[in-house]
Protein backbone atom coordinates (compact mmCIF):
# COMPACT_ATOMS: atom_id res chain seq x y z
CA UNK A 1 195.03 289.46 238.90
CA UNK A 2 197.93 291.61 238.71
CA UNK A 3 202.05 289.94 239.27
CA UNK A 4 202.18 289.79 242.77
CA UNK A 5 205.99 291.20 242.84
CA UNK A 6 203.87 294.82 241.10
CA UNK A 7 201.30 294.47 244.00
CA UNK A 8 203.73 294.40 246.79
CA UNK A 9 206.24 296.60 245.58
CA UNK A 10 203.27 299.19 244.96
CA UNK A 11 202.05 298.40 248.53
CA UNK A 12 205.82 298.98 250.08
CA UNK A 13 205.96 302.01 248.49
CA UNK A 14 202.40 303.20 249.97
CA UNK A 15 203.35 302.32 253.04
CA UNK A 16 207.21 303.92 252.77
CA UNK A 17 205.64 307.11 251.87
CA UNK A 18 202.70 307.09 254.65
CA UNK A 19 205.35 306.66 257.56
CA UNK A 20 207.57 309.50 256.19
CA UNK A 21 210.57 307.25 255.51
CA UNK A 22 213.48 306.94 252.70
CA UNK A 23 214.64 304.18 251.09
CA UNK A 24 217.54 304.39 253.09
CA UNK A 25 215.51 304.74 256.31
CA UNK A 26 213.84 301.61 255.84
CA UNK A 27 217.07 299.73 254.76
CA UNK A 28 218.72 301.08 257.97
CA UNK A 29 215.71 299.82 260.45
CA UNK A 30 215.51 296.16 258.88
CA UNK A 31 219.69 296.09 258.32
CA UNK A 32 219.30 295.81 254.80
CA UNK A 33 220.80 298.68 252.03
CA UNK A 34 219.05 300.85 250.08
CA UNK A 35 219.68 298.90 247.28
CA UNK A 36 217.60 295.99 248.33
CA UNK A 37 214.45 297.96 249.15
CA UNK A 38 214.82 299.80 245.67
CA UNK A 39 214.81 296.56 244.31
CA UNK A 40 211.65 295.35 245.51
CA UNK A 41 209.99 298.84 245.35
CA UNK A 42 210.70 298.52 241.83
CA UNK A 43 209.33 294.91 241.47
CA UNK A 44 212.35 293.63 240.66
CA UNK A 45 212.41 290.89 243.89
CA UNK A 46 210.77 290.39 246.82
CA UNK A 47 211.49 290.69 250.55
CA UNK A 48 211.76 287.01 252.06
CA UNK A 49 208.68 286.15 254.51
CA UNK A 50 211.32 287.20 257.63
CA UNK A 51 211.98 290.62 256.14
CA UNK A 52 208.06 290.93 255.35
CA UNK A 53 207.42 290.63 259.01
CA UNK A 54 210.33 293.39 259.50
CA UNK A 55 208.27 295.40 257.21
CA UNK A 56 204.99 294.66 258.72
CA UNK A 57 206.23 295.76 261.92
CA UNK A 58 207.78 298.60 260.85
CA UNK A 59 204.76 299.90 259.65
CA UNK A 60 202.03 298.49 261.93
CA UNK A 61 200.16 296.36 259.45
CA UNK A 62 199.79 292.54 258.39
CA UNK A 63 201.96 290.74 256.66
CA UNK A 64 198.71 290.32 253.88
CA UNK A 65 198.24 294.34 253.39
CA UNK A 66 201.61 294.02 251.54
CA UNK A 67 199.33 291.57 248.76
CA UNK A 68 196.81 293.66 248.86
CA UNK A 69 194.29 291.24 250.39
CA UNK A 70 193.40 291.16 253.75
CA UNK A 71 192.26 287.01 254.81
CA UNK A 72 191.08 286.65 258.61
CA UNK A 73 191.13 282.80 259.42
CA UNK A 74 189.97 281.26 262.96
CA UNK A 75 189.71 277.78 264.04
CA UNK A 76 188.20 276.59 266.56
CA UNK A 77 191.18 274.25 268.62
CA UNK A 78 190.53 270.52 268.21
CA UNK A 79 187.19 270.79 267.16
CA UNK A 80 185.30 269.65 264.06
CA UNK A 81 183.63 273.31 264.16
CA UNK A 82 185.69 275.62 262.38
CA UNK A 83 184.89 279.42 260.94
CA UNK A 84 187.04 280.89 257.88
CA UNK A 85 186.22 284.07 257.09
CA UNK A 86 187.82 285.36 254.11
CA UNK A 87 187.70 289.72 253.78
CA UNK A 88 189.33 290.75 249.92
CA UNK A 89 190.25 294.25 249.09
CA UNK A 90 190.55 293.26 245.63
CA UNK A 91 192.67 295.38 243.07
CA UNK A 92 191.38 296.38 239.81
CA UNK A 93 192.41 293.88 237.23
């Protein structure tokens, strides 16, 4: 499986691009700079799990579609009966 920092910085950078929006753009709508978006578009970082939801948000998608998976899990509440369904959109490797 590919680094995960590759997979989400190629997935920010998708989704960037699909909503017609800068680096600086972004950076302005989640109060971050420019800076810090370039960093994890590079793969140099990631965004914590707060900023993730900015992102995810932003862009109208799951948190998951930035790892390039997308994992559906339902329980049943207090009940021995439970259902996991698990849906991959697996990258190459």
């Amino acid at each position: 499986m590919k680094d995960v920092k590759a997979i989400i910085a190629k997935n920010l950078i998708a989704y960037r691009k699909a909503a017609g929006l800068t680096q600086a753009e972004v950076a302005e709508k989640i109060h971050y700079s420019d800076k810090s978006v370039s960093k994890w578009e590079s793969g140099n970082g990631i965004p914590d799990v707060y900023t993730l939801l900015q992102l995810s948000r932003l862009y109208g998608v799951s948190i998951n579609a930035f790892l390039g998976e997308e994992v559906e899990v339902k329980f049943e509440a207090k009940n021995k009966s439970k259902v996991i369904n698990y849906i991959y959109d697996k990258f190459g490797t």
